[in-house]
C-alpha atoms as a PDB file:
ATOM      1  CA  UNK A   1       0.000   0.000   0.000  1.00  0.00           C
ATOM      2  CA  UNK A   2       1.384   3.262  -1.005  1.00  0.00           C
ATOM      3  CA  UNK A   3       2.270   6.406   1.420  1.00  0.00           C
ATOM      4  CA  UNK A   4      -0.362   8.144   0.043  1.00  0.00           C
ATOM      5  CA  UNK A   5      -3.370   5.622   0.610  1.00  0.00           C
ATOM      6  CA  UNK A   6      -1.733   4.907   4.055  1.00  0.00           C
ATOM      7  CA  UNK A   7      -1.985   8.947   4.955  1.00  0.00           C
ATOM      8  CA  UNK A   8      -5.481   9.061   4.126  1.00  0.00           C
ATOM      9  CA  UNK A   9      -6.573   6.313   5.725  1.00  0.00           C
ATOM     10  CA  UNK A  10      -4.891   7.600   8.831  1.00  0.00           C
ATOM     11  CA  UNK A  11      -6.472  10.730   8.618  1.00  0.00           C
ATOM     12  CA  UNK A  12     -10.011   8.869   8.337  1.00  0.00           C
ATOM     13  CA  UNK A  13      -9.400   6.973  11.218  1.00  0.00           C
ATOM     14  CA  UNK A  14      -8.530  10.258  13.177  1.00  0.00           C
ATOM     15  CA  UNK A  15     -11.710  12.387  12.099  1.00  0.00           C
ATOM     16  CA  UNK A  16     -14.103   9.658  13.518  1.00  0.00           C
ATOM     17  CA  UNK A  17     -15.776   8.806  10.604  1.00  0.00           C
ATOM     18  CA  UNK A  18     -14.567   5.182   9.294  1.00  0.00           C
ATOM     19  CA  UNK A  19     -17.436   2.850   9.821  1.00  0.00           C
ATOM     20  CA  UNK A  20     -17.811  -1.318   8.347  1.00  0.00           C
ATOM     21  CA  UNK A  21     -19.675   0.900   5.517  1.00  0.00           C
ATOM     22  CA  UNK A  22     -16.891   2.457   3.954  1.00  0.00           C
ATOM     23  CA  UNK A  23     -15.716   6.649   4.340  1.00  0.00           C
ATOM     24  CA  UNK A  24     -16.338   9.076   2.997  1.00  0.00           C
ATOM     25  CA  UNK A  25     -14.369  12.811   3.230  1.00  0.00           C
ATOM     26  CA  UNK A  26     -16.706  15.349   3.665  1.00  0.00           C
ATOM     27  CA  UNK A  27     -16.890  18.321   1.592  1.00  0.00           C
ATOM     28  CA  UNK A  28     -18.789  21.820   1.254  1.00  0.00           C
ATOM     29  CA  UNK A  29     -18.408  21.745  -2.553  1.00  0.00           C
ATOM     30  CA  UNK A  30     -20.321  20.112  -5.033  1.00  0.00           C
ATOM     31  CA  UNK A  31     -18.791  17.210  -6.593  1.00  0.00           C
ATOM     32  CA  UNK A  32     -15.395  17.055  -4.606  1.00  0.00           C
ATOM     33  CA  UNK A  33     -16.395  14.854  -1.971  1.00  0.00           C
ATOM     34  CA  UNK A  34     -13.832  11.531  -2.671  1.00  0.00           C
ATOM     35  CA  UNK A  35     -15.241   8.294  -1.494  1.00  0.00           C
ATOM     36  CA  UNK A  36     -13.264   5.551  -0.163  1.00  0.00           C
ATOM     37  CA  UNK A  37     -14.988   2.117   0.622  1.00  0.00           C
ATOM     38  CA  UNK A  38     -13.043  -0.596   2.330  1.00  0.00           C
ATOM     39  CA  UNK A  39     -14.101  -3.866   2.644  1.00  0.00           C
ATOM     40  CA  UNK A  40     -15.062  -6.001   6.025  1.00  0.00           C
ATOM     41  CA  UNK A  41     -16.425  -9.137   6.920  1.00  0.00           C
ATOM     42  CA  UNK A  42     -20.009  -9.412   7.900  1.00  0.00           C
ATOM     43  CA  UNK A  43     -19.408  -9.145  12.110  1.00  0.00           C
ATOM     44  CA  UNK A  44     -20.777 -12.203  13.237  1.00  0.00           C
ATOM     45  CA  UNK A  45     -23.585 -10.767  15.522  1.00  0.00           C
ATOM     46  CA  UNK A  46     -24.930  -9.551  12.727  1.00  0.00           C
ATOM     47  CA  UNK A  47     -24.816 -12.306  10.558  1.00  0.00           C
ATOM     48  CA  UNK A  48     -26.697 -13.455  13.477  1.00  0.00           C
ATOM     49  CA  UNK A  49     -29.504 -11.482  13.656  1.00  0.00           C
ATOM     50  CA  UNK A  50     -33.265 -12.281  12.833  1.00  0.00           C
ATOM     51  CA  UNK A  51     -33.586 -11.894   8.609  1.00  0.00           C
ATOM     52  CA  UNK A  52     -37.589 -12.522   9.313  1.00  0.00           C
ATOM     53  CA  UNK A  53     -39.127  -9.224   7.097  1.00  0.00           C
ATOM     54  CA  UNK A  54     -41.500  -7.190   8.233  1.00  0.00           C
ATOM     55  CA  UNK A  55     -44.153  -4.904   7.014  1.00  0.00           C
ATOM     56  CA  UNK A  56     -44.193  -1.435   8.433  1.00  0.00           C
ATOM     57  CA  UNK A  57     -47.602   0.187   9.277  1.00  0.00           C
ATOM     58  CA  UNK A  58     -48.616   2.747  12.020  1.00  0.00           C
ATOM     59  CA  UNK A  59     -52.122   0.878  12.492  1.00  0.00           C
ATOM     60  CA  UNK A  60     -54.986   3.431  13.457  1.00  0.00           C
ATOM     61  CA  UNK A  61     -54.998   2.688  17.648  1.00  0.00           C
ATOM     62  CA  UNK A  62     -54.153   5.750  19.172  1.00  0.00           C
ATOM     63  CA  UNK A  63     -53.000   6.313  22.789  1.00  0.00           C
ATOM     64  CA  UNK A  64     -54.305   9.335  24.837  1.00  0.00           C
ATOM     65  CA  UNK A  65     -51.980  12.099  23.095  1.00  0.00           C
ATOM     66  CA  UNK A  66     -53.460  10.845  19.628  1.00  0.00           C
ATOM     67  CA  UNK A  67     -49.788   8.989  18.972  1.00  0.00           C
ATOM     68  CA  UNK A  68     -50.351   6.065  16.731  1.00  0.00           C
ATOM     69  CA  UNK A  69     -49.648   2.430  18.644  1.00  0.00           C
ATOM     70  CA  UNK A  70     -48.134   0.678  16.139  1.00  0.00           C
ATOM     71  CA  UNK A  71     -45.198   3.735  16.186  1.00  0.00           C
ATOM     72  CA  UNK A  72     -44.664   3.392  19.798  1.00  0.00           C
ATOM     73  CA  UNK A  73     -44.312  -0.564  19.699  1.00  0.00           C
ATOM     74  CA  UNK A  74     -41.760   0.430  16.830  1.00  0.00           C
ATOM     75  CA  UNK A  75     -39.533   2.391  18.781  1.00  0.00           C
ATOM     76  CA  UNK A  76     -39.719   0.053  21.878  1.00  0.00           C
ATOM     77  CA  UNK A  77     -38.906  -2.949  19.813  1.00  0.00           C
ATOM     78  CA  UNK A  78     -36.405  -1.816  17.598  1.00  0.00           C
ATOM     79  CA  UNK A  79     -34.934   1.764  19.091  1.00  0.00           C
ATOM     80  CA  UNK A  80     -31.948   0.087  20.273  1.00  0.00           C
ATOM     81  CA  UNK A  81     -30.712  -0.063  16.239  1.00  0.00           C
ATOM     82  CA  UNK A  82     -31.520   4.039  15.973  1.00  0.00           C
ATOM     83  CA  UNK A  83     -34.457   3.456  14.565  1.00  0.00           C
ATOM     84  CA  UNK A  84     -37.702   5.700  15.072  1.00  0.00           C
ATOM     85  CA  UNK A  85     -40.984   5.867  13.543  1.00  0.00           C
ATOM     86  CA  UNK A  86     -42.142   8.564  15.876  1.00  0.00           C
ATOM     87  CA  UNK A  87     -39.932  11.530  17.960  1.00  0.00           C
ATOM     88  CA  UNK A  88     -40.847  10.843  21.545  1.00  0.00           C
ATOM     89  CA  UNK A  89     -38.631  12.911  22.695  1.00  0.00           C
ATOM     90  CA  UNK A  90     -39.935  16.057  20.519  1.00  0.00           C
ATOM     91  CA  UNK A  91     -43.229  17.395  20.489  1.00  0.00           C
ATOM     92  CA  UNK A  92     -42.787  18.930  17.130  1.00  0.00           C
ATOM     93  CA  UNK A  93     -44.232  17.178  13.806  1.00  0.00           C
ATOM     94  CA  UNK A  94     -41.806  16.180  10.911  1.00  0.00           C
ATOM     95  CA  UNK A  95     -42.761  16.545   7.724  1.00  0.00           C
ATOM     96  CA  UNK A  96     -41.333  13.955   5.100  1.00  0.00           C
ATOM     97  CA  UNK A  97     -41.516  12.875   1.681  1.00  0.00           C
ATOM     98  CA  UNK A  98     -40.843   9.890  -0.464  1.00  0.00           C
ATOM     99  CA  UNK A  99     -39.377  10.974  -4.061  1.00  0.00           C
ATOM    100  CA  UNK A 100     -39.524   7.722  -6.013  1.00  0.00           C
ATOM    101  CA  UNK A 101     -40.093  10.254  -8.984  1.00  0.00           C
ATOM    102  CA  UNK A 102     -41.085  13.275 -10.143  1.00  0.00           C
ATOM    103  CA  UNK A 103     -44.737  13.863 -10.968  1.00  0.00           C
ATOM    104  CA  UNK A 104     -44.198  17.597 -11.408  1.00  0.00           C
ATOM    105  CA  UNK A 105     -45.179  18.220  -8.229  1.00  0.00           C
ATOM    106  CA  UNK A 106     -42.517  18.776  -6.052  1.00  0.00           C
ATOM    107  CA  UNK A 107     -41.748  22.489  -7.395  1.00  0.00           C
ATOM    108  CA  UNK A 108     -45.105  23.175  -5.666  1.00  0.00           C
ATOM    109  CA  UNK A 109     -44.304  21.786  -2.875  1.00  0.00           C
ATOM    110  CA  UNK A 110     -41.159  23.907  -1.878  1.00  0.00           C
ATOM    111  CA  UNK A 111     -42.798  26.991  -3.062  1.00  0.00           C
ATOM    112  CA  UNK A 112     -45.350  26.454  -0.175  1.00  0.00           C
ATOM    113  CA  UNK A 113     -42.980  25.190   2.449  1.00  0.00           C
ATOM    114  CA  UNK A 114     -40.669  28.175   1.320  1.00  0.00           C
ATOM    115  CA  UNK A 115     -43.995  30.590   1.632  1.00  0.00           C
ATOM    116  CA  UNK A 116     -45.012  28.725   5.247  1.00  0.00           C
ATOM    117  CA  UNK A 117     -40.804  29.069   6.418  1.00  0.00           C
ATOM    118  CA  UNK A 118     -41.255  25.415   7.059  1.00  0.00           C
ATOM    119  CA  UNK A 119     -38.453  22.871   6.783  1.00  0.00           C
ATOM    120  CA  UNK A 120     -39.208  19.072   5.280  1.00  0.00           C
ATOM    121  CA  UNK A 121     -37.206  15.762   4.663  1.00  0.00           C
ATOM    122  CA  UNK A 122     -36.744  14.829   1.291  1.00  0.00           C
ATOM    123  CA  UNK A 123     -35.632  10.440   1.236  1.00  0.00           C
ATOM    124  CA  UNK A 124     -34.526  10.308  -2.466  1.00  0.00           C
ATOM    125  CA  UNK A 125     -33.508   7.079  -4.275  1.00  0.00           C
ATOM    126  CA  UNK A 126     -30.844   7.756  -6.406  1.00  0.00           C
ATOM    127  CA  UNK A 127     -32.770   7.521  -9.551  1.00  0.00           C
ATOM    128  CA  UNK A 128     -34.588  10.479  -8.827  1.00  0.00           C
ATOM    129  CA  UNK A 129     -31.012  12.190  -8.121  1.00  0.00           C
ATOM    130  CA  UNK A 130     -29.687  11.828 -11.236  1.00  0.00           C
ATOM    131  CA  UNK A 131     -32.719  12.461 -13.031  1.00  0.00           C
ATOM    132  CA  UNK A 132     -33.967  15.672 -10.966  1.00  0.00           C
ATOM    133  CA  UNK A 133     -30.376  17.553  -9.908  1.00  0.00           C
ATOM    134  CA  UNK A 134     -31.906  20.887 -10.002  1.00  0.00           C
ATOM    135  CA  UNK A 135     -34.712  19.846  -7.645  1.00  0.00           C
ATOM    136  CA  UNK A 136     -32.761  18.302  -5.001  1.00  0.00           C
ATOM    137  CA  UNK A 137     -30.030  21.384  -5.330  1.00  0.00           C
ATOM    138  CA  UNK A 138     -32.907  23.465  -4.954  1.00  0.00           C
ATOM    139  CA  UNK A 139     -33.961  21.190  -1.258  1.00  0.00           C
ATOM    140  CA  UNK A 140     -30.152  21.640  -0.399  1.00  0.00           C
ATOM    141  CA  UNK A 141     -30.089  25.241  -1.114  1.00  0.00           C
ATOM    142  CA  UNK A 142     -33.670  26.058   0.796  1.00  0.00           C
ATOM    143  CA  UNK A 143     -32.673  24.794   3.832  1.00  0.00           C
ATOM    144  CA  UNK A 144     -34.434  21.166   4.033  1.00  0.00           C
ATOM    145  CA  UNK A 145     -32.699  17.513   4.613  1.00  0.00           C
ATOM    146  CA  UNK A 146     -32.278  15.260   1.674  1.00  0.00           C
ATOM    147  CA  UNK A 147     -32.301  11.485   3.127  1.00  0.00           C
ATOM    148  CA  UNK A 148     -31.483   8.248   2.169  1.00  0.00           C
ATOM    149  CA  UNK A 149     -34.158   6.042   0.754  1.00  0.00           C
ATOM    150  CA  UNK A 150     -31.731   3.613  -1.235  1.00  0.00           C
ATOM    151  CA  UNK A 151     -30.086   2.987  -4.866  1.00  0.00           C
ATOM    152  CA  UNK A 152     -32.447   0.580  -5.843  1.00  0.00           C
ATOM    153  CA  UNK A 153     -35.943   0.591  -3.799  1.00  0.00           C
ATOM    154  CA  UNK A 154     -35.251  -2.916  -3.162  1.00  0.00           C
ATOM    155  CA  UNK A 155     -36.813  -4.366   0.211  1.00  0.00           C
ATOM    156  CA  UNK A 156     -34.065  -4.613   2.244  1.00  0.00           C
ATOM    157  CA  UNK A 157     -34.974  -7.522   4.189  1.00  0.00           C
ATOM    158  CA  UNK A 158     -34.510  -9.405   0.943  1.00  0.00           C
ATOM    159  CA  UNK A 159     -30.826  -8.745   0.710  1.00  0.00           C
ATOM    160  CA  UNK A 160     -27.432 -10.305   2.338  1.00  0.00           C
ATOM    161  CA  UNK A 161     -25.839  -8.010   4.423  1.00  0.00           C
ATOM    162  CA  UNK A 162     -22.975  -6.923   2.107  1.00  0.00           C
ATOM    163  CA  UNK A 163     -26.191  -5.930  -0.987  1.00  0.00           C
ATOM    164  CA  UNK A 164     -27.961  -4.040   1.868  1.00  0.00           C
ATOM    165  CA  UNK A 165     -24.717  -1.877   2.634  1.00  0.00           C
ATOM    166  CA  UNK A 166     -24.613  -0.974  -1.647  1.00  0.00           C
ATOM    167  CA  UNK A 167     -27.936   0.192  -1.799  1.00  0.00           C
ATOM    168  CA  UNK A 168     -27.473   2.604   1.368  1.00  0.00           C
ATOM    169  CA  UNK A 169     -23.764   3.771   0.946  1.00  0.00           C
ATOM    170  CA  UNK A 170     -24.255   3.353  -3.006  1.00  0.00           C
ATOM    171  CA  UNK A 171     -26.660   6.225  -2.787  1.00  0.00           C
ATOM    172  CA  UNK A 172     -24.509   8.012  -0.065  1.00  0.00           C
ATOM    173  CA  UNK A 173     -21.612   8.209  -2.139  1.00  0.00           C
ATOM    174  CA  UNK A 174     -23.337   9.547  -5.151  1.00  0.00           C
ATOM    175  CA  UNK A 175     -25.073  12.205  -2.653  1.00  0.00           C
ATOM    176  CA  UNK A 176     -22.045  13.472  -1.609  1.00  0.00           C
ATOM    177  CA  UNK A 177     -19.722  13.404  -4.295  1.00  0.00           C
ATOM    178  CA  UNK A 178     -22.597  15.314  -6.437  1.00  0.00           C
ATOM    179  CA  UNK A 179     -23.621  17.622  -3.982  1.00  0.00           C
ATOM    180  CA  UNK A 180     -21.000  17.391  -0.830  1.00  0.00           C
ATOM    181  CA  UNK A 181     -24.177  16.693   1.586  1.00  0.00           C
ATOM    182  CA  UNK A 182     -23.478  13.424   4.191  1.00  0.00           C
ATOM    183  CA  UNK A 183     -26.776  11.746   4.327  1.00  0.00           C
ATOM    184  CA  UNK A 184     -27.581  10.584   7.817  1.00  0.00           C
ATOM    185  CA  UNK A 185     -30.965   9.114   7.833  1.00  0.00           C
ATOM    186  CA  UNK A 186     -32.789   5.981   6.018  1.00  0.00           C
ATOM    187  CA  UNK A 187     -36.290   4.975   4.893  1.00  0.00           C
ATOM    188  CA  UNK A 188     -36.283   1.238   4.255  1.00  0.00           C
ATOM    189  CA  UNK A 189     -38.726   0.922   0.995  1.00  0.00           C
ATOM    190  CA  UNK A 190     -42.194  -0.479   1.311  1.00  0.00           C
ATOM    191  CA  UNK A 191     -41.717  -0.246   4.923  1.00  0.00           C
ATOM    192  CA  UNK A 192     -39.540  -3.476   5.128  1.00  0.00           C
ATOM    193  CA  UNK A 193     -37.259  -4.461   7.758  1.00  0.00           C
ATOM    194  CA  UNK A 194     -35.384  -7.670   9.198  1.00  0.00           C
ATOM    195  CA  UNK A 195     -33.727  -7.124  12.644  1.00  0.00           C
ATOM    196  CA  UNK A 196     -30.961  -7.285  10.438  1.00  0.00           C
ATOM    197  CA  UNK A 197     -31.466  -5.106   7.562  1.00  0.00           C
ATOM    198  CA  UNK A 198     -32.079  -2.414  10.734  1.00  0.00           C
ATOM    199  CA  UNK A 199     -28.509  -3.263  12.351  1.00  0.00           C
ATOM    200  CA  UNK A 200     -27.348  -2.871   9.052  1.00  0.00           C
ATOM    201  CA  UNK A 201     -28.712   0.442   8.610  1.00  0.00           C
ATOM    202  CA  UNK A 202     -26.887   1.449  11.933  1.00  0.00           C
ATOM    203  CA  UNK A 203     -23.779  -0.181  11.512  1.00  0.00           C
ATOM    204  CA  UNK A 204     -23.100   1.972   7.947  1.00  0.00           C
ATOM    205  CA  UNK A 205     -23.940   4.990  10.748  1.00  0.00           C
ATOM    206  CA  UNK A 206     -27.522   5.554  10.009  1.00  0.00           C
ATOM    207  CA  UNK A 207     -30.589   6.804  11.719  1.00  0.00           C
ATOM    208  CA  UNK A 208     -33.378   4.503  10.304  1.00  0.00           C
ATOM    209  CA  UNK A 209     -37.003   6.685  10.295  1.00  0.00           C
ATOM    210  CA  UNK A 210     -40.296   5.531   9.557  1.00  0.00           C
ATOM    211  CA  UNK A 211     -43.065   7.355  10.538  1.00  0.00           C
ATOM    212  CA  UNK A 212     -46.181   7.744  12.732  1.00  0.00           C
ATOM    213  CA  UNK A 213     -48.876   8.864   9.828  1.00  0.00           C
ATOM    214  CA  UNK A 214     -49.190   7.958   6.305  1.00  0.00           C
ATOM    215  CA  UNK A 215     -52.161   7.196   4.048  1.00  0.00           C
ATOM    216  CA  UNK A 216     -52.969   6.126   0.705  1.00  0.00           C
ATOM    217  CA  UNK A 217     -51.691   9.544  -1.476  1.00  0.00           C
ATOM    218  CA  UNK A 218     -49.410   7.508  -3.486  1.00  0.00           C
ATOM    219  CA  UNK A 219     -50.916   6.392  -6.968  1.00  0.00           C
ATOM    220  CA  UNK A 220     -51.411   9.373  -9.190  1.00  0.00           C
ATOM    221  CA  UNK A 221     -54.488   7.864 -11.008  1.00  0.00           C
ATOM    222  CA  UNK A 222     -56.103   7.430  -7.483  1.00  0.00           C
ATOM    223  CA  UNK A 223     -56.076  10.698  -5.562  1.00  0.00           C
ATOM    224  CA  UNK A 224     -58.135  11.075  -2.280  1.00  0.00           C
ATOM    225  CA  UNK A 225     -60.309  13.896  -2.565  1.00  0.00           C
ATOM    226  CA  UNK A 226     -58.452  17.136  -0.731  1.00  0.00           C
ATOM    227  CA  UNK A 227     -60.708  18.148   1.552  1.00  0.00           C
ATOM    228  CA  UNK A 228     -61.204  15.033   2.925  1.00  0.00           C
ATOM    229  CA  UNK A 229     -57.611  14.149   2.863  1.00  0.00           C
ATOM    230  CA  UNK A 230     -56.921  17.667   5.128  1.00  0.00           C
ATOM    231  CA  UNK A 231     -59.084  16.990   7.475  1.00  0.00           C
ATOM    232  CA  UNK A 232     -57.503  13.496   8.174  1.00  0.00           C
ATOM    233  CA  UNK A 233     -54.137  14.942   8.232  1.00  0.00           C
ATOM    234  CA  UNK A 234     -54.551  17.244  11.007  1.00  0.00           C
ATOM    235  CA  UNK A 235     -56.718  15.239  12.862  1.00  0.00           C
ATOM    236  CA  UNK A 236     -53.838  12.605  12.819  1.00  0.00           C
ATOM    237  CA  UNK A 237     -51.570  15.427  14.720  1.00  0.00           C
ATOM    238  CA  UNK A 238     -50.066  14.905  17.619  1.00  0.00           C
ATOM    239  CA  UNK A 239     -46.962  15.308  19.557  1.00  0.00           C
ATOM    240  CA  UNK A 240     -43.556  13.946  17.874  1.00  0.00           C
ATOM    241  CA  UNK A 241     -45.450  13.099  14.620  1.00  0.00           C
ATOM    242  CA  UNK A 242     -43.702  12.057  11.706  1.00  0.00           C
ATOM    243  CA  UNK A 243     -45.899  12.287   8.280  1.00  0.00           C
ATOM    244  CA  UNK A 244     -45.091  10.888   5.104  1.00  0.00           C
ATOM    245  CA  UNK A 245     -46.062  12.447   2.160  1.00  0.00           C
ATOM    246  CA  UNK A 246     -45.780  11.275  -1.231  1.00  0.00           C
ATOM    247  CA  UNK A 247     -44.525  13.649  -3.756  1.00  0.00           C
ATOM    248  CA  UNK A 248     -46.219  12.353  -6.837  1.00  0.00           C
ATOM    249  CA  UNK A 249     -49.486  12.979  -4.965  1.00  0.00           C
ATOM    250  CA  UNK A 250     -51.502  16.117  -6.807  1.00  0.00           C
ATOM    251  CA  UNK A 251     -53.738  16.352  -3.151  1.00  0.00           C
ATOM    252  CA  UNK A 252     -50.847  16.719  -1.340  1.00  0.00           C
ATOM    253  CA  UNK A 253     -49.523  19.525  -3.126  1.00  0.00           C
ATOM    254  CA  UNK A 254     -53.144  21.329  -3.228  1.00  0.00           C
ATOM    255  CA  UNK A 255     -53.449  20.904   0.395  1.00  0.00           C
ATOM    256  CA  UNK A 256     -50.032  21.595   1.753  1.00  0.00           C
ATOM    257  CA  UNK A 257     -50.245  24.973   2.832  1.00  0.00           C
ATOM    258  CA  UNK A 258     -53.777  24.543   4.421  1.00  0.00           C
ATOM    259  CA  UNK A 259     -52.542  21.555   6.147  1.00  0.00           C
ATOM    260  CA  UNK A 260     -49.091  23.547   7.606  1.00  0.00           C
ATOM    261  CA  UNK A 261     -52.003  25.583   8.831  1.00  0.00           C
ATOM    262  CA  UNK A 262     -54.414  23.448  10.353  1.00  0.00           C
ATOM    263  CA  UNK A 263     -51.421  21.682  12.019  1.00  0.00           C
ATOM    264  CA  UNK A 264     -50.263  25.174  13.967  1.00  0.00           C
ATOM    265  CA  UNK A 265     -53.623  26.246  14.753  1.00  0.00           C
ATOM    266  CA  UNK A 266     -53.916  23.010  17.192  1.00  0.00           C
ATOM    267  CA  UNK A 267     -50.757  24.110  18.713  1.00  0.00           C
ATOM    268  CA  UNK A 268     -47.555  22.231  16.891  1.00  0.00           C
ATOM    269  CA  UNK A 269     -44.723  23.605  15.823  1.00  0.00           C
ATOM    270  CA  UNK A 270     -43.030  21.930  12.119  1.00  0.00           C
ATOM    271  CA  UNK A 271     -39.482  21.250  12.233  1.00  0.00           C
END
């Protein structure tokens, strides 16, 4: 190994950030972020774990706070691999949105968070990167978080340890080296986890986040009617909520602004 690769590893391992994922040097500037991966064994306690998949769903019980059940269980069962599908520690409600791709409706959507000075997570699979760089510059540059929802929207469950790690750091390489952002949190797609897939997730120094609302906005040709669909959104507030949205959803942009709204006038603040 040559003095150079030797000095930059060194310097990895002295910043902190080395993980069984792979590095990655961080960088203010678009496209000068310079990935290194290195290559580990599986650690045996997670080759270990549980592969058993899972479907991810809130469920519609509600405690006394209005906080969806299902959410809760979530974090008690699984918080232990940083994953959350509800802030318990944070009143506040968390707007997010799944970009699987673009509808032509996402413009709309950060004119009105822009308009309500409200701030939103963006989980992008890397398809819609490459396809939409001026949209998710445009997240960067207005102040939101663009997130990791995976290369491939494969269900993560599905894959060996080693093809789990590609879709996540796969996407967080291209992330950073095209726009010098370090993505920090995961959406599994469809929902699906495995005990493993989730200590996956943490081990490549990720923050897996589900959420505790979501409801059928996702197929275009299918819309729910707005006025119905706002006033199931805010009645689904409550403290430490985390919504997801769909993007390719023509309600959701409609009702955005009168939903940032409703949510405030019961007393929330948006992160």
């Amino acid at each position: 190994m040559n003095k150079l690769i030797l000095a930059r590893l060194a310097a990895l391992f002295t910043a902190g950030v080395l993980t069984a994922c792979g590095v990655a040097v961080k960088s203010g500037r678009k496209g000068t972020a310079d990935p290194v991966m290195l290559t580990t064994q599986t650690p045996k306690d997670i080759s270990a774990l549980s592969t058993e998949k899972h479907g991810y769903g809130q469920g519609v019980q509600v405690d006394e706070r209005n906080r969806t059940t299902g959410a809760l269980y979530f974090n008690r069962d699984y918080g232990s691999y940083n994953a959350a599908a509800i802030n318990e520690d944070d009143d506040a409600i968390t707007l997010t949105f799944d970009q699987g791709y673009e509808n032509g409706y996402t413009a709309k959507i950060l004119d009105t968070l822009k308009e309500k000075d409200v701030k939103a997570i963006f989980f992008l699979v890397q398809d819609y990167a490459e396809r939409n760089p001026e949209l998710v510059q445009r997240m960067i540059d207005e102040g939101h978080t663009i997130a990791n929802h995976s290369v491939h929207h494969h269900s993560m469950p599905s894959l060996a340890p080693d093809a789990a790690r590609s879709e996540i750091m796969g996407l967080h390489e291209y992330i950073s080296k095209n726009f010098g952002v370090e993505m920090t949190m995961f959406r599994p797609p469809m929902g699906e986890f495995s005990e493993q897939s989730l200590a996956v997730t943490q081990e490549c120094g990720y923050k897996t986040m589900l959420w505790s609302f979501a409801y059928a906005d996702w197929d275009p040709d299918a819309q729910p009617d707005p006025a119905e669909a706002l006033e199931k959104l805010k009645n689904a507030a409550h403290p430490g909520a985390i919504y997801l949205l769909h993007s390719v959803s023509a309600t959701n942009a409609e009702i955005l602004g009168d939903l940032i709204d409703g949510i405030r006038d019961k007393g929330f603040e948006i992160n």
